[in-house]
N, C-alpha and C. Protein backbone atom coordinates (compact mmCIF):
# COMPACT_ATOMS: atom_id res chain seq x y z
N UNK A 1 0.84 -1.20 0.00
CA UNK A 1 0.00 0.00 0.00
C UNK A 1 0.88 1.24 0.00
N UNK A 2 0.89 2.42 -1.04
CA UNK A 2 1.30 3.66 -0.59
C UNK A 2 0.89 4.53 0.24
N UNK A 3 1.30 5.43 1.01
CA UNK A 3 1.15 6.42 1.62
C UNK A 3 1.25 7.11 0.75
N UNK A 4 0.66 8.88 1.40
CA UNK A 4 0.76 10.17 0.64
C UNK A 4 2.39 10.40 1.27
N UNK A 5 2.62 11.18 0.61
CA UNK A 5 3.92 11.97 1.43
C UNK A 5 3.53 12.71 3.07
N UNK A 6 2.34 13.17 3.07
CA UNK A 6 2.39 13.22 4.58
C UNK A 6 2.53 12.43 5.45
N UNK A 7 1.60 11.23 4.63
CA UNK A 7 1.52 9.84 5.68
C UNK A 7 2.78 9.47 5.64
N UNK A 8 3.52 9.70 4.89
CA UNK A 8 4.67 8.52 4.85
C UNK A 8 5.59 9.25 6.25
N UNK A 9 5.82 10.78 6.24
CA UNK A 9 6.21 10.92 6.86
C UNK A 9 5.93 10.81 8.38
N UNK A 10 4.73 10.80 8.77
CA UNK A 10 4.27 10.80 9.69
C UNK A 10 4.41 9.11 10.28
N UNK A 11 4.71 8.18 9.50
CA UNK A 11 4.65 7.03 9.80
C UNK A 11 6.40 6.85 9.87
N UNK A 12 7.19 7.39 9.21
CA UNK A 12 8.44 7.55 9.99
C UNK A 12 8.75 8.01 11.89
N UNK A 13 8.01 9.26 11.13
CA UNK A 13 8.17 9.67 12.83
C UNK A 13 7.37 8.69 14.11
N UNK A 14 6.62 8.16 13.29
CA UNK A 14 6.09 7.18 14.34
C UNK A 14 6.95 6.40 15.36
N UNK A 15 7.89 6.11 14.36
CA UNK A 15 8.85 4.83 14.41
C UNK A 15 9.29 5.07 15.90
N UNK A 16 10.20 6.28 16.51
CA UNK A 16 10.48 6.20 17.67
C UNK A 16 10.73 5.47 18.70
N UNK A 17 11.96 4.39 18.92
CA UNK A 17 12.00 3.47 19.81
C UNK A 17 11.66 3.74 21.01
N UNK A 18 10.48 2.96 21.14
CA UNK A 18 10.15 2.82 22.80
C UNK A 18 10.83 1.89 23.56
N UNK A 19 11.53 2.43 25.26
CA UNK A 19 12.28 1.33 25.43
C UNK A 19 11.67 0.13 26.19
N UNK A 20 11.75 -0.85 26.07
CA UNK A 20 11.49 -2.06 26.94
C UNK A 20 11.45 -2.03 28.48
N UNK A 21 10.11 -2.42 28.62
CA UNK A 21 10.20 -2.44 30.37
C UNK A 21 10.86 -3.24 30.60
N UNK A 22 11.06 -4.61 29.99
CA UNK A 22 11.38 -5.64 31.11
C UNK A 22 13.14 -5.55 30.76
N UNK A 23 13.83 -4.64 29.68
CA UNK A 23 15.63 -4.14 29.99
C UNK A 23 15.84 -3.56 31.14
N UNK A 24 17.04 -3.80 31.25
CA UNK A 24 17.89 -3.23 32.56
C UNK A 24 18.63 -1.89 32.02
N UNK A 25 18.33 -0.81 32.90
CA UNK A 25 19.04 -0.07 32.72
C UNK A 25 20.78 -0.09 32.49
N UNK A 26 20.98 0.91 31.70
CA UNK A 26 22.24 0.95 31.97
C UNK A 26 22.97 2.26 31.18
N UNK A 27 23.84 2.46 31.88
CA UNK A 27 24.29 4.55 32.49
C UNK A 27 25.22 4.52 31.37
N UNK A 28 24.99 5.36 30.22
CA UNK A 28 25.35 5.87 29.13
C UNK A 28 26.39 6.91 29.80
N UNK A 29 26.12 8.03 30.76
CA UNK A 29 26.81 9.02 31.10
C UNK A 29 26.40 10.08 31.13
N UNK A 30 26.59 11.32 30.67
CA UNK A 30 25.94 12.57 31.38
C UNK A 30 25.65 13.44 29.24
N UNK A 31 24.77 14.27 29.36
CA UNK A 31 24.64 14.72 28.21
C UNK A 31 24.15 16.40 28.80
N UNK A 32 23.87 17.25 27.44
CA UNK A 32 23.45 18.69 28.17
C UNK A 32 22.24 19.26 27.15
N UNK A 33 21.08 19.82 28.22
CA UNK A 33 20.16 20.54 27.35
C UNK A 33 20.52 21.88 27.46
N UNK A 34 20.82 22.60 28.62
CA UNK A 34 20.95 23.93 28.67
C UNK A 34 22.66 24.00 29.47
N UNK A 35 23.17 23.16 30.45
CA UNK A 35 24.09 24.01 30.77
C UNK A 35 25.38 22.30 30.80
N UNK A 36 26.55 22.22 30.52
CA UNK A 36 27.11 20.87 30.62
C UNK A 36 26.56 20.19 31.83
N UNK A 37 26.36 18.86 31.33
CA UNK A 37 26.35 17.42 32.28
C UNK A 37 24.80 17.64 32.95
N UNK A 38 24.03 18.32 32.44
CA UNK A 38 22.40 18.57 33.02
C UNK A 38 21.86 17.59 32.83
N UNK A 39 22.07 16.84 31.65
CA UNK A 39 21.28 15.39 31.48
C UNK A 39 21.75 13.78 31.90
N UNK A 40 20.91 13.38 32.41
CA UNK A 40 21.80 11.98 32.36
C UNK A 40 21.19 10.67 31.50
N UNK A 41 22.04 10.06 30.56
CA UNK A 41 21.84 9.27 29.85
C UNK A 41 21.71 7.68 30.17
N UNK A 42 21.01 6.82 29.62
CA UNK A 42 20.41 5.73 30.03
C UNK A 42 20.07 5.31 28.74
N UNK A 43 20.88 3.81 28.80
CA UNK A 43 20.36 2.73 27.62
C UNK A 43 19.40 1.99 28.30
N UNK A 44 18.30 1.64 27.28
CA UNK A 44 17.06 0.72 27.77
C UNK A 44 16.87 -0.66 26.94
N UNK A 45 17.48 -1.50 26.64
CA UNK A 45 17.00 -2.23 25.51
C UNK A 45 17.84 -1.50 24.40
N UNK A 46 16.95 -1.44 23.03
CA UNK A 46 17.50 -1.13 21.95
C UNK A 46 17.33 0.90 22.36
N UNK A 47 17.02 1.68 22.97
CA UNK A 47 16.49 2.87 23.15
C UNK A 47 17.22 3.52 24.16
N UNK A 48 17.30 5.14 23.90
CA UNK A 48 17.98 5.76 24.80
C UNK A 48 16.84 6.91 25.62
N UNK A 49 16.94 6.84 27.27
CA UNK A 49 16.42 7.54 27.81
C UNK A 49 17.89 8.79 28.21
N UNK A 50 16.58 10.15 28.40
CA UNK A 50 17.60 11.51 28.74
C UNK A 50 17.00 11.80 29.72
N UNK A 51 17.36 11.90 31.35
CA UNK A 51 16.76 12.48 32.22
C UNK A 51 17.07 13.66 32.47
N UNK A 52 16.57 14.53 32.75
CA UNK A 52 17.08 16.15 33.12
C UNK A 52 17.26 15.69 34.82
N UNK A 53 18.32 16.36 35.65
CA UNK A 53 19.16 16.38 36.78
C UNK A 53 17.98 16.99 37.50
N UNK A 54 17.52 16.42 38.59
CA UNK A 54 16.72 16.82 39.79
C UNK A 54 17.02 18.00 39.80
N UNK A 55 18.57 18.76 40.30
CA UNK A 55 18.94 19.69 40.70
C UNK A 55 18.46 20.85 39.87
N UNK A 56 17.80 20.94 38.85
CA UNK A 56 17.32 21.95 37.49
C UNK A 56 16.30 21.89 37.98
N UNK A 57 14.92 21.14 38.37
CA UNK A 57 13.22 21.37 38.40
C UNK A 57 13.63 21.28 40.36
N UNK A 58 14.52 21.43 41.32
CA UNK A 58 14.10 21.44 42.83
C UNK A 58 13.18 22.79 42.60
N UNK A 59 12.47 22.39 43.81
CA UNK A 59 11.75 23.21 44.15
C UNK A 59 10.77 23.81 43.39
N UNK A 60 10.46 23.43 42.10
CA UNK A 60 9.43 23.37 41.37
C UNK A 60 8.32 22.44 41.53
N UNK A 61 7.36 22.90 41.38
CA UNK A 61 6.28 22.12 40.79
C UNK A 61 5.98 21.23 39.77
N UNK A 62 5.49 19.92 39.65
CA UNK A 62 5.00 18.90 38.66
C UNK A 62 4.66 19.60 37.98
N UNK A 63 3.44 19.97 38.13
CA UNK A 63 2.71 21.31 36.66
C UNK A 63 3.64 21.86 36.07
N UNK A 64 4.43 22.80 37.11
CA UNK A 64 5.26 23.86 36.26
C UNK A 64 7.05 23.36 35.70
N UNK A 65 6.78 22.26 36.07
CA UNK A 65 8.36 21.54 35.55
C UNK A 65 8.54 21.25 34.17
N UNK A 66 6.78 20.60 34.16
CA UNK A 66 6.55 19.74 32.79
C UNK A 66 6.20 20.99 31.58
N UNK A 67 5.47 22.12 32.34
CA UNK A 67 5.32 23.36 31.34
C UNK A 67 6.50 23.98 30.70
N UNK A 68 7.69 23.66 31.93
CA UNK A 68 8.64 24.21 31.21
C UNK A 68 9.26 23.50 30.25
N UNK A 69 9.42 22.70 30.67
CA UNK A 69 10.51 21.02 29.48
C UNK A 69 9.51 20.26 28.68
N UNK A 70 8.62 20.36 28.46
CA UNK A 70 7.37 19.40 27.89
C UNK A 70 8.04 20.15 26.08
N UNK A 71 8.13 21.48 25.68
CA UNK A 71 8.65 21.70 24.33
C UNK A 71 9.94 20.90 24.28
N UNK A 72 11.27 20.23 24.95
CA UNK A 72 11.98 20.02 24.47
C UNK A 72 12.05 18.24 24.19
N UNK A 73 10.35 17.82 24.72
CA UNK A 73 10.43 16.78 24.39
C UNK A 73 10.25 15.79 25.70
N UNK A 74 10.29 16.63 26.87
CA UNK A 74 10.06 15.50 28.42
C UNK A 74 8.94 15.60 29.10
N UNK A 75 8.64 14.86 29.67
CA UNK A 75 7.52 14.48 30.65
C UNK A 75 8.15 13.59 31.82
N UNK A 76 6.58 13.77 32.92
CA UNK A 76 6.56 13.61 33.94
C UNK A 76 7.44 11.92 33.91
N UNK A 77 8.64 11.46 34.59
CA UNK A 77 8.96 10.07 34.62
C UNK A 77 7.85 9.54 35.48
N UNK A 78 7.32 7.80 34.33
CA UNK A 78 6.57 6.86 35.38
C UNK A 78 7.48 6.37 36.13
N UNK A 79 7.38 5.14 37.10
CA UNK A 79 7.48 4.09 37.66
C UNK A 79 8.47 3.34 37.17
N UNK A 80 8.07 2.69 35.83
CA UNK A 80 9.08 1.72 35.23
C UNK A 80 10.17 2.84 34.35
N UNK A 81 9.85 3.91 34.46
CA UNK A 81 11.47 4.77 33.75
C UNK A 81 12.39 5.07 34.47
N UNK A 82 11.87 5.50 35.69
CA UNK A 82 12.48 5.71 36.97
C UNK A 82 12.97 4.40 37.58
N UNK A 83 12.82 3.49 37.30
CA UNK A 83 13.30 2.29 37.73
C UNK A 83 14.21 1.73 36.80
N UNK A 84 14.37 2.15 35.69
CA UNK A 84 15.61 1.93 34.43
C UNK A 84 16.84 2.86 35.20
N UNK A 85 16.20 3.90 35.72
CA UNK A 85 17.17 4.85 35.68
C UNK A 85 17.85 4.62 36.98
N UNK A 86 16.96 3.95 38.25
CA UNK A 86 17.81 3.27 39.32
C UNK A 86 18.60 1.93 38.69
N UNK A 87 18.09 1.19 37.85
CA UNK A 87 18.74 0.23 37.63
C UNK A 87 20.02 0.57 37.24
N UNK A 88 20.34 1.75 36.34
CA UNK A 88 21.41 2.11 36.15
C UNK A 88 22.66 2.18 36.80
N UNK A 89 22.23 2.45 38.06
CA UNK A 89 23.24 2.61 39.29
C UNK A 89 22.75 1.15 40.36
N UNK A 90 22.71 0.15 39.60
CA UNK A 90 22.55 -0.86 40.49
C UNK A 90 21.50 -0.57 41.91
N UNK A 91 21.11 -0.12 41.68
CA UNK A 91 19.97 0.18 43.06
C UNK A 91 18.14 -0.32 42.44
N UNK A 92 17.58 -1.42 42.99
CA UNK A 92 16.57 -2.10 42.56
C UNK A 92 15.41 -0.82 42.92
N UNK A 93 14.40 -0.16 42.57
CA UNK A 93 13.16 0.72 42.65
C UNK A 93 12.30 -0.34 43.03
N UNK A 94 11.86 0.47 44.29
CA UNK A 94 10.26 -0.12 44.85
C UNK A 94 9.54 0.55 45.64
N UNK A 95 8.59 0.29 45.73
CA UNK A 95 7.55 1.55 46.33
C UNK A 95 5.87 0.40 46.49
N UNK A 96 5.37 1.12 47.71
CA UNK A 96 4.25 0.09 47.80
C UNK A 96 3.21 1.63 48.10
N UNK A 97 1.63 1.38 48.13
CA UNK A 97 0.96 2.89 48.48
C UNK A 97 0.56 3.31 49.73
N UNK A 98 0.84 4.35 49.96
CA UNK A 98 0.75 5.07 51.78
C UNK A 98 1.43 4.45 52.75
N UNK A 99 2.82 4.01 51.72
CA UNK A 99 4.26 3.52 52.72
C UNK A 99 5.63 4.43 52.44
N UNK A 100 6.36 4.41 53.12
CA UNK A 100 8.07 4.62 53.17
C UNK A 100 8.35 3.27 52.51
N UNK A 101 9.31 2.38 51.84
CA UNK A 101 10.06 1.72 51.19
C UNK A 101 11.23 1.94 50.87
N UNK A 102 12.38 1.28 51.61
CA UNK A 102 13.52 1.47 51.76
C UNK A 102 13.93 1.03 50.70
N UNK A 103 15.57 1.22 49.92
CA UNK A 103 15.84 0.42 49.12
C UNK A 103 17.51 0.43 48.94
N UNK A 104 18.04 -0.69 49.40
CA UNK A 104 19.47 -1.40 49.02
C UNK A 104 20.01 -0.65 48.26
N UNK A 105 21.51 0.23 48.66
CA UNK A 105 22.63 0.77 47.75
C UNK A 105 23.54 0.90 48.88
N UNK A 106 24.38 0.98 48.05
CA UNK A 106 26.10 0.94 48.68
C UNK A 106 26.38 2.13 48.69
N UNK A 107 27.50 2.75 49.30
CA UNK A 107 27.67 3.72 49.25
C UNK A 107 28.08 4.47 48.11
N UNK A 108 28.93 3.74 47.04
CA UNK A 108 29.41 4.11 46.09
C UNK A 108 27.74 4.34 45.23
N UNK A 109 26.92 3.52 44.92
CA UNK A 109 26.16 3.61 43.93
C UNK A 109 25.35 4.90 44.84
N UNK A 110 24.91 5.15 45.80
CA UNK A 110 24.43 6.21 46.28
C UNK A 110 25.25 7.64 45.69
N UNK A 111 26.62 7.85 46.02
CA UNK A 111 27.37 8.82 45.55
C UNK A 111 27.23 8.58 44.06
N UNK A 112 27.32 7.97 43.59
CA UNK A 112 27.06 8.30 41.69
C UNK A 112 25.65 8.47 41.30
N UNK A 113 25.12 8.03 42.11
CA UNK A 113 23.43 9.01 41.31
C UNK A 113 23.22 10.02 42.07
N UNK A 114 23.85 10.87 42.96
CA UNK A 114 23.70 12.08 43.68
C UNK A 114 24.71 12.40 42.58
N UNK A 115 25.99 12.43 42.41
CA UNK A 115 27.17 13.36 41.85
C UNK A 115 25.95 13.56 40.25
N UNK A 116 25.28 12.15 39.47
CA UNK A 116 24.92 12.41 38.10
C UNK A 116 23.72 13.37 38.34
N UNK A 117 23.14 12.97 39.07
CA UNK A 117 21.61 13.89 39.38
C UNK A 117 21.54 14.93 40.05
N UNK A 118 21.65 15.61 41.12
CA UNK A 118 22.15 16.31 42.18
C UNK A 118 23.20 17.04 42.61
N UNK A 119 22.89 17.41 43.84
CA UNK A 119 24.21 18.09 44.48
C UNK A 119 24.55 17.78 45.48
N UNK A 120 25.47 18.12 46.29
CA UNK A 120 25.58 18.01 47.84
C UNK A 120 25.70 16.67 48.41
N UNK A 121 24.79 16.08 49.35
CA UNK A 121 24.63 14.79 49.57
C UNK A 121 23.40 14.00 49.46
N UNK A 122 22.50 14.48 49.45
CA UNK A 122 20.86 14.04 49.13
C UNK A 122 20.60 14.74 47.99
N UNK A 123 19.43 13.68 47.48
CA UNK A 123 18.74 14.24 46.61
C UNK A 123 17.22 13.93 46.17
N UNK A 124 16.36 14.63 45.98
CA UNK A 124 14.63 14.39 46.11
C UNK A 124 14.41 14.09 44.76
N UNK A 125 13.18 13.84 44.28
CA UNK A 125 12.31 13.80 43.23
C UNK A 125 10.88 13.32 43.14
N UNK A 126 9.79 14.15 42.55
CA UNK A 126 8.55 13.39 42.58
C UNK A 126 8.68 12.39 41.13
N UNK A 127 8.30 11.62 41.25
CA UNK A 127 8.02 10.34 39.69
C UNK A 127 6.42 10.25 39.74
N UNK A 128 6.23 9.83 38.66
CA UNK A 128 4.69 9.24 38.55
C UNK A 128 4.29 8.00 38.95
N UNK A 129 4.37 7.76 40.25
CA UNK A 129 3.81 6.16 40.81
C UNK A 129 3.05 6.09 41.70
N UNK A 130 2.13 5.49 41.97
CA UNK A 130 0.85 5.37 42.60
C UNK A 130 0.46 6.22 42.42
N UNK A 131 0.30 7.28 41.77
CA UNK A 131 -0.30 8.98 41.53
C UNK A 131 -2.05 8.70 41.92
N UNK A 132 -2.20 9.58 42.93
CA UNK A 132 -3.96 9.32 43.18
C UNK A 132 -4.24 10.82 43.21
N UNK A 133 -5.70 11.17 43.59
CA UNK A 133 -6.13 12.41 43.67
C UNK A 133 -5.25 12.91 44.86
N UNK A 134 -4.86 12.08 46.14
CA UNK A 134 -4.49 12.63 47.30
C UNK A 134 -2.71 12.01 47.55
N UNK A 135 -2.51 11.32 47.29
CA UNK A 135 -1.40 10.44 47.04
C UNK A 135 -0.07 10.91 46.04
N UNK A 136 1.13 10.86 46.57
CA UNK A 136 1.96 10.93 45.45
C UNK A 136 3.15 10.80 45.89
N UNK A 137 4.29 10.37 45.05
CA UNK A 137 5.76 9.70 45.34
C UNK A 137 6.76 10.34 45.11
N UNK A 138 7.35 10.35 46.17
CA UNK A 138 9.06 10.92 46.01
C UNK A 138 9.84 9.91 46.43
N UNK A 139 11.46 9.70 45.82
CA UNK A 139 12.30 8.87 46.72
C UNK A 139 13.15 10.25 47.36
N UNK A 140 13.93 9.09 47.66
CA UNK A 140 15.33 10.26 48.43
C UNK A 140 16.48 9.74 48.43
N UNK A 141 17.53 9.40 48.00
CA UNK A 141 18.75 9.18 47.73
C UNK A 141 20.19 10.07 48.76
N UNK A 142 20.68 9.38 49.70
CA UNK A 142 21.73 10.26 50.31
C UNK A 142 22.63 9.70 50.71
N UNK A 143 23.58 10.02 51.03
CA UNK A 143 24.59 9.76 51.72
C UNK A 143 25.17 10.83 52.93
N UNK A 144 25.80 10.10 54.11
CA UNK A 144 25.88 10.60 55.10
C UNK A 144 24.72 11.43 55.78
N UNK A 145 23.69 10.40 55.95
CA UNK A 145 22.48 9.95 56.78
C UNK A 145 21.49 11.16 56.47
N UNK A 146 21.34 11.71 55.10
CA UNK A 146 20.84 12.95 54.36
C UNK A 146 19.35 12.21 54.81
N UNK A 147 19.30 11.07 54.20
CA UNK A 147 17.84 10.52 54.34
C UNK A 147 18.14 9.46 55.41
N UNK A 148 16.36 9.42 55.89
CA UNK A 148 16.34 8.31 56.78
C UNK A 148 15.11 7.39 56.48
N UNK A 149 15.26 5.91 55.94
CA UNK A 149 16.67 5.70 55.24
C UNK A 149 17.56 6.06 54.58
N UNK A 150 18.66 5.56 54.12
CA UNK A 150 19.07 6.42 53.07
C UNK A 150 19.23 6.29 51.31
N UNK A 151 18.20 5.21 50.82
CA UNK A 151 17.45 5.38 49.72
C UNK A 151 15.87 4.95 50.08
N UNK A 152 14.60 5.77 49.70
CA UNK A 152 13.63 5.15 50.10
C UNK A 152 12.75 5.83 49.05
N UNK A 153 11.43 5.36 48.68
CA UNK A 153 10.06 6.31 48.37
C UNK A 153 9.34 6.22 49.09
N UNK A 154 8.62 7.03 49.03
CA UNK A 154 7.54 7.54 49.58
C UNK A 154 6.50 8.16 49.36
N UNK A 155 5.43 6.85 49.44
CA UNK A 155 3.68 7.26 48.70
C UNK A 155 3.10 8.06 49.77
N UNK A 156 2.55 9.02 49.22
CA UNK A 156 1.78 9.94 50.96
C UNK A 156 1.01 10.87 50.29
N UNK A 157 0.26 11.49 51.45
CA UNK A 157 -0.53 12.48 51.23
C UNK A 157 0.03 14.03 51.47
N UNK A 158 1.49 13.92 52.08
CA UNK A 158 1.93 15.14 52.85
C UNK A 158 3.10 15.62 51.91
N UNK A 159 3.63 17.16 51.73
CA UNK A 159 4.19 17.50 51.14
C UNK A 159 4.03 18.04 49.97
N UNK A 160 3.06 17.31 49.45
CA UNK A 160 2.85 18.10 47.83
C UNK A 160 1.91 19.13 47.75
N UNK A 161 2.15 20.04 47.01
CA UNK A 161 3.16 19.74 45.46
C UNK A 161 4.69 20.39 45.67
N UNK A 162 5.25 20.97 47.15
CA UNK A 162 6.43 20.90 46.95
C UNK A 162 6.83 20.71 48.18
N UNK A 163 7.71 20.34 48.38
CA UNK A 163 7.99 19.78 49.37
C UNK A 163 9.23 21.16 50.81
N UNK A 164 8.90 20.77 51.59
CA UNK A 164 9.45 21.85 52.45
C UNK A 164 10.85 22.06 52.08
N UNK A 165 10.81 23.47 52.04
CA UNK A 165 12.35 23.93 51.92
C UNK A 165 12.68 24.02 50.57
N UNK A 166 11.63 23.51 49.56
CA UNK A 166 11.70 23.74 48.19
C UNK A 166 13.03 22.50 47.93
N UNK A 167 12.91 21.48 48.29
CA UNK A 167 14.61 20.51 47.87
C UNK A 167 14.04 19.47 47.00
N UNK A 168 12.87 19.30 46.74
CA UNK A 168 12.43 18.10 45.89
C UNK A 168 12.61 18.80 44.31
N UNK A 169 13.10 18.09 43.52
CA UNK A 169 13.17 17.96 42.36
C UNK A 169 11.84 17.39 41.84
N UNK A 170 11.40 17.39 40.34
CA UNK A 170 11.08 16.37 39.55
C UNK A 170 11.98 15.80 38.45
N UNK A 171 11.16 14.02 38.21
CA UNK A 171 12.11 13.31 37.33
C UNK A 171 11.31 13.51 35.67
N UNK A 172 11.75 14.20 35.14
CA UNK A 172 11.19 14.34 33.48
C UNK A 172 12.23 13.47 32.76
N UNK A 173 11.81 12.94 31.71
CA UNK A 173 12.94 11.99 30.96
C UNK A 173 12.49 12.33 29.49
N UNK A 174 12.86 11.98 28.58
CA UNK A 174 12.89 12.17 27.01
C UNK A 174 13.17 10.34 26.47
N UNK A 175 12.59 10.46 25.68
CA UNK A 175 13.10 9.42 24.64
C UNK A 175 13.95 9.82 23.35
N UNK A 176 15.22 9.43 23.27
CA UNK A 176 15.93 9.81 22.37
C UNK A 176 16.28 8.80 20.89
N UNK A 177 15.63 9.27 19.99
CA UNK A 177 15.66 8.16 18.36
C UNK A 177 16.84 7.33 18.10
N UNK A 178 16.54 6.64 17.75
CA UNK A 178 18.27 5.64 17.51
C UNK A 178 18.68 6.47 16.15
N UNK A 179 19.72 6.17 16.33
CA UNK A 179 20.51 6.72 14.49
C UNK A 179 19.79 6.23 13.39
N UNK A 180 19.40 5.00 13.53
CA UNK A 180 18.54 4.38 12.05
C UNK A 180 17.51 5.09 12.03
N UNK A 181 16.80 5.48 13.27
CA UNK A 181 15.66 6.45 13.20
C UNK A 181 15.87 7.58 12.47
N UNK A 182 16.72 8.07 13.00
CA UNK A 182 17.22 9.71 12.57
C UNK A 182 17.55 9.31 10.87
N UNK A 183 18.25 8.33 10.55
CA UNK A 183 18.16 8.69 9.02
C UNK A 183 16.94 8.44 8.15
N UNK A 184 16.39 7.01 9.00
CA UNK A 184 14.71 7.31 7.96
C UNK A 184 13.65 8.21 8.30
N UNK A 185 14.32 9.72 8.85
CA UNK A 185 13.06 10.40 9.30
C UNK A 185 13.76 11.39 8.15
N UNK A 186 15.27 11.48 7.98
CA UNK A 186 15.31 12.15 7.03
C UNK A 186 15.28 11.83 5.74
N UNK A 187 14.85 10.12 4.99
CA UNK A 187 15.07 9.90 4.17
C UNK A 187 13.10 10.18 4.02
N UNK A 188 12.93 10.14 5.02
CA UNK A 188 11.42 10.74 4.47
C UNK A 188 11.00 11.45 4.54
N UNK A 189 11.91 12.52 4.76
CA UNK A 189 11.33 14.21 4.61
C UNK A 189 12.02 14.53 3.26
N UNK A 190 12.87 13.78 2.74
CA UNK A 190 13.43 13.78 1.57
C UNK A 190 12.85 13.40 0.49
N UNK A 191 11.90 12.31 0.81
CA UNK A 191 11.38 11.82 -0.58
C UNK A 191 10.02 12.87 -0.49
N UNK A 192 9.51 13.64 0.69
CA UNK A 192 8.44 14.24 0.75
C UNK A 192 8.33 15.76 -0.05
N UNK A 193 9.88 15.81 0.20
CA UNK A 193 10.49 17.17 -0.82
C UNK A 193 10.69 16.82 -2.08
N UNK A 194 10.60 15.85 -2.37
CA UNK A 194 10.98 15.61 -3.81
C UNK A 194 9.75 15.39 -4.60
N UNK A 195 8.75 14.78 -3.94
CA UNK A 195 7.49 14.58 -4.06
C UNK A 195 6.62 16.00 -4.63
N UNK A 196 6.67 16.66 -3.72
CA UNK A 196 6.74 17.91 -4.09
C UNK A 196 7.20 18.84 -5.05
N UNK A 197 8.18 19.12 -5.08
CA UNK A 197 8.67 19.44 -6.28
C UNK A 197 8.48 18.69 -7.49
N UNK A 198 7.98 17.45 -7.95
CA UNK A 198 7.24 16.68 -9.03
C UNK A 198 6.12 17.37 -8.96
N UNK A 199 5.20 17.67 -8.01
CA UNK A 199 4.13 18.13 -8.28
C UNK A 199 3.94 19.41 -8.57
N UNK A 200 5.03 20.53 -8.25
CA UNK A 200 5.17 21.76 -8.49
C UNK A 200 5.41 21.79 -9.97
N UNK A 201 6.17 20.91 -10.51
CA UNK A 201 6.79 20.87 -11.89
C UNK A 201 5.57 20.56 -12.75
N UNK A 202 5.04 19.85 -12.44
CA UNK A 202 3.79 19.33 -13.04
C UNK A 202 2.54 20.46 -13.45
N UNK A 203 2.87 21.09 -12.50
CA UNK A 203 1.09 22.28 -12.78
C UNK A 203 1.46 22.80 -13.76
């Protein structure tokens, strides 16, 4: 079956690798939207996730995080992205609803997702998990007893939408195209221009 040239293109862009829930993360390294090392990178399967650094949306708002970064392509992180992105640093994600949930890291993997994400020695974030009308999740990541525990989430009713002292971050992530993507998005904006110009020639 042919497509028009719109469709065709539009069915390129479709393409967009989504990454696999059931891959294991794993830490590509640091990338930048606005200032060096702001992003942190994550292979998923065949697909690359871009998280923007807690330390950029603290003390913002969900609403107003996603208003700001939603043009460059991010949204609110679920559950299972945020859990690629712990997997990354060897630290397993879990969370149960209207509990604290502690969670297993060493000290080293604690210090490398504070140094990639964060600052200082702790670090906050709301994610999208168990999200209810009254309900909503942050972990906390620290070292030298920042949190107590010192990795945990936490489903609750208290705190939101920002959390005291303004220190919670949100987690926004991006999906980034594989290279094969990127060339058949341009090999079909190419044939869509050419398409075009046949038909311009034609009248």
């Amino acid at each position: 079956m042919k497509l028009s040239g719109s469709l065709a293109v539009a069915a390129t862009l479709g393409t967009l690798a989504a990454p696999s829930a059931f891959a294991v993360g794993v830490l590509l390294g640091s990338g930048t939207l606005n200032t060096p090392g702001d992003l942190t990178r994550i292979q998923v399967g065949p697909g690359v996730l871009e998280f923007l650094d807690l330390s950029v949306t603290r003390g913002s708002t969900v609403a107003a995080a996603v208003n700001t970064y939603a043009p460059f392509g991010f949204h609110w992180a679920k559950r299972v992205e945020v859990s690629d992105l712990f997997d990354a640093f060897g630290i397993t994600y879990a969370s149960q609803a209207n509990s604290v949930v502690s969670m297993a890291a060493t000290v080293a993997q604690r210090s490398s997702f504070i140094d990639q994400l964060g600052s200082g020695s702790v670090v906050l974030g709301w994610l999208d998990d168990l999200t209810t009308a009254s309900a909503h999740t942050y972990t906390c990541v620290s070292i030298n007893a920042g949190c107590s525990p010192d990795v945990f989430s936490n489903n609750s009713p208290n705190f939101w939408p920002t959390f005291p002292g303004s220190s919670t971050g949100v987690y926004l992530v991006r999906a980034v195209p594989e290279a094969p993507t990127w060339a058949a998005m341009l090999g079909g904006l190419a044939g869509l221009a050419l398409l075009m110009r046949r038909r311009w020639v034609g009248v």
